[in-house]
Structure formats: C-alpha cells, structure tokens
Protein backbone atom coordinates (compact mmCIF):
# COMPACT_ATOMS: atom_id res chain seq x y z
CA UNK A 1 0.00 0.00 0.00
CA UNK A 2 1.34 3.56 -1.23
CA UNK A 3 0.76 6.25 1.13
CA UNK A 4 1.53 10.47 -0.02
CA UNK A 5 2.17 12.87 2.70
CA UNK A 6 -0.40 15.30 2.40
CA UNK A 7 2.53 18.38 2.96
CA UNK A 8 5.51 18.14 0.78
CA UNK A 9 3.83 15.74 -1.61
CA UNK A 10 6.11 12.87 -1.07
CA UNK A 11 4.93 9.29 -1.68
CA UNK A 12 5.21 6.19 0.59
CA UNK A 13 5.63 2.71 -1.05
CA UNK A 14 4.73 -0.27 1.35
CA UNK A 15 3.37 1.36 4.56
CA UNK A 16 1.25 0.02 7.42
CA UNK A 17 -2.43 0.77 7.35
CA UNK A 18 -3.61 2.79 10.53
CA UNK A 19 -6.36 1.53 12.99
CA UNK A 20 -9.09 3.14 10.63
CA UNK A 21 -7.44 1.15 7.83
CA UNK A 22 -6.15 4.03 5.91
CA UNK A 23 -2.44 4.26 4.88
CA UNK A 24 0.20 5.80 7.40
CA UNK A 25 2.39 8.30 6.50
CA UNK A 26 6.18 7.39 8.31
CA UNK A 27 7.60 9.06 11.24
CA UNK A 28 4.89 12.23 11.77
CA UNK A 29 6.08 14.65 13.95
CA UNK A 30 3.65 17.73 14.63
CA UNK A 31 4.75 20.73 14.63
CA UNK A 32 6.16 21.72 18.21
CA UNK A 33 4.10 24.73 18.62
CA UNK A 34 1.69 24.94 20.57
CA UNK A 35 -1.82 24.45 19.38
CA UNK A 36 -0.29 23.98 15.71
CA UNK A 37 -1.88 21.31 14.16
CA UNK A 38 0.45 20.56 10.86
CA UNK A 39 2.33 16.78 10.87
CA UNK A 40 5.40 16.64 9.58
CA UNK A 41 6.82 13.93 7.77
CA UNK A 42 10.67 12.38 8.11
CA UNK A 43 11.35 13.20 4.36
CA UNK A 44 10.20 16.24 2.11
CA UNK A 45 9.03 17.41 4.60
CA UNK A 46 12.60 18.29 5.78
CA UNK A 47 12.11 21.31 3.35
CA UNK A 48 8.73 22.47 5.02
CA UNK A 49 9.66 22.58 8.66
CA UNK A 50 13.32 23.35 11.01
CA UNK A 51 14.40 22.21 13.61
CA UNK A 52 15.25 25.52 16.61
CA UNK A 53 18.81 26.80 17.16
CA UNK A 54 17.92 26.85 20.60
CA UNK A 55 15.41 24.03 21.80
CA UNK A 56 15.97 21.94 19.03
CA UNK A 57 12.32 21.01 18.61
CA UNK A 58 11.28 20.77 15.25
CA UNK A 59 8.74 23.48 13.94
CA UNK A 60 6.96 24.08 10.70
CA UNK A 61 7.61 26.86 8.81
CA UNK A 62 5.13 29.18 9.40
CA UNK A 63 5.99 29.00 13.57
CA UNK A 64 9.86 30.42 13.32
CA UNK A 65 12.18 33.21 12.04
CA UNK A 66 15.57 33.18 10.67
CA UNK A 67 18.30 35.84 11.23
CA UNK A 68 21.93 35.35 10.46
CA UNK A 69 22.87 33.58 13.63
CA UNK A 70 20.30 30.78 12.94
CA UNK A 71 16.82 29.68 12.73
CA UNK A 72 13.96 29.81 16.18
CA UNK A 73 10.91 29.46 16.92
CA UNK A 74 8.85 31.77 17.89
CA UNK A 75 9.37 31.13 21.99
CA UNK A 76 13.36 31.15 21.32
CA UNK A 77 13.77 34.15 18.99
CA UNK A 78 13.45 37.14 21.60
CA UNK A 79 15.80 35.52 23.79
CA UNK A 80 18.16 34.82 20.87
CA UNK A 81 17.81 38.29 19.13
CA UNK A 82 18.79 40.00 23.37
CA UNK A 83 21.67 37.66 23.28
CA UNK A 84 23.07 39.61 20.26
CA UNK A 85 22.68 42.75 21.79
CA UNK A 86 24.99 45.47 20.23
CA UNK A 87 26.85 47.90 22.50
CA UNK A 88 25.67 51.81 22.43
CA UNK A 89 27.84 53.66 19.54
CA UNK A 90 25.44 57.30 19.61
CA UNK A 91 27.45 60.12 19.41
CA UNK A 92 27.40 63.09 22.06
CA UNK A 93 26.01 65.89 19.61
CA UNK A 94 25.37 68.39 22.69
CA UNK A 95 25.52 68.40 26.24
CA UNK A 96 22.14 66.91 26.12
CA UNK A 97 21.79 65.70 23.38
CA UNK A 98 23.27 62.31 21.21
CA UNK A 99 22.75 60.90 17.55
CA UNK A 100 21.92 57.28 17.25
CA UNK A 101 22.83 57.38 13.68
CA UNK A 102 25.08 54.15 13.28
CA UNK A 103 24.67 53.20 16.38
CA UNK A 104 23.06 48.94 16.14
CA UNK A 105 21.00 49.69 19.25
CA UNK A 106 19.42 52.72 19.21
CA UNK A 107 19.47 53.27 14.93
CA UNK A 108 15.99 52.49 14.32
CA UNK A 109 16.53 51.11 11.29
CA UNK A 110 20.21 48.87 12.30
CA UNK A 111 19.94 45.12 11.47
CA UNK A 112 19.52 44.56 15.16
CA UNK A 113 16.27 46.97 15.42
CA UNK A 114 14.82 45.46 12.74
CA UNK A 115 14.61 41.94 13.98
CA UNK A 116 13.63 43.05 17.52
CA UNK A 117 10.74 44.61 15.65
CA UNK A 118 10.21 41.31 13.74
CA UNK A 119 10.09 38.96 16.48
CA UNK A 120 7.79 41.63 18.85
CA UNK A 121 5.41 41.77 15.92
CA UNK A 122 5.22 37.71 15.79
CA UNK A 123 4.82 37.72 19.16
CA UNK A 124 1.55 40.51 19.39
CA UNK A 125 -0.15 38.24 16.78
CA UNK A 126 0.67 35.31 18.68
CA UNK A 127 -1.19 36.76 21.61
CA UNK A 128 -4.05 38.30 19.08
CA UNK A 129 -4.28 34.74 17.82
CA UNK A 130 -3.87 35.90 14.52
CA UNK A 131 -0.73 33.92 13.63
C-alpha cells in the first residue's frame, strides 16, 4: 500500500495501514508549537519545517524566524535576538543631546532593530491569535 504525505507531496511505497485502515504516513512529527496542528513527515518534509537553534524542537515553517545567527521558533527568537545585543555607539552631539545614527541599538533602522521589531510583531499576533 502507497501512502503520499499530504505536505511536501512525497509518496510512501509499502506502509502500514492505521487503525481506521487508511495508509500511514512514516515518522509524523507535529509541529512543536503549541496548538499547531500541521504533521510533519521524516522526508520532504525536511524542506517544510526546522528544527530551533535553541530548543531543538522541530517546527513548521510558518511558527519560526531566521536571522543570520540561525533559525527559532517563535518562543526562542526574543531571547536569541537580546543575546546579540549590540553595544551603544550614539554620538554626544550636545551636552544633552546624542545621535543614534550608526549606532546597532538605538538606529531604528540597524539590522539589530529590525529583527527586535520582527520577532515583537510575531509575538503581538501570537497573543491576538492571529498567527
């Protein structure tokens, strides 16, 4: 019996039939996000889903972000993006006053910024239940 993973399209020659008597996909895993109800398979699959720098449970796609350092999930990425934290380069302009022009951490728009924007923004829709 020939059985196609209903994901990455990738077809099973010889498989067991399940308890309902249909034919079983090899080696799900669902995705470890919570509430996430995608199975991945143990081959094309590979290409759909990752596997967290950090926790090393696997995810699908749609549940992680990737910056240079690596690919996390969701849970792992604030943590990972604070552990890169740049030091403060801004420029004393005035006695008051400083420019944050080229500096990683206050530059709005530095690399850093830009993924601690990313993950925050992942995050509010994973509270909103939007994501």
């Amino acid at each position: 019996m020939n059985a196609t993973c209903p994901h990455c399209s990738t077809t099973f020659c010889g498989v067991d039939r399940d308890e309902d008597g249909r034919p079983e996909v090899p080696e799900t895993t669902r995705c470890a996000h919570p509430g996430c109800e995608v199975y991945l398979c143990g081959a094309g699959c590979t290409e759909l889903s990752f596997e967290c720098d950090a926790c090393n449970a696997r995810f699908c796609s749609d549940h992680g972000l990737t910056f240079p350092e690596g690919r996390y999930c969701l849970a792992c990425a604030l943590e990972a993006v604070e552990s890169y934290e740049p030091e403060c380069e801004c420029h004393q302009t005035d006695v008051d006053q400083c420019d944050a022009s080229g500096c990683e951490l206050h530059d709005s728009r530095s690399d850093w910024n830009v993924r601690l924007r990313a993950v925050t923004a992942m995050q509010q829709l994973e509270r909103e239940g939007i994501a």
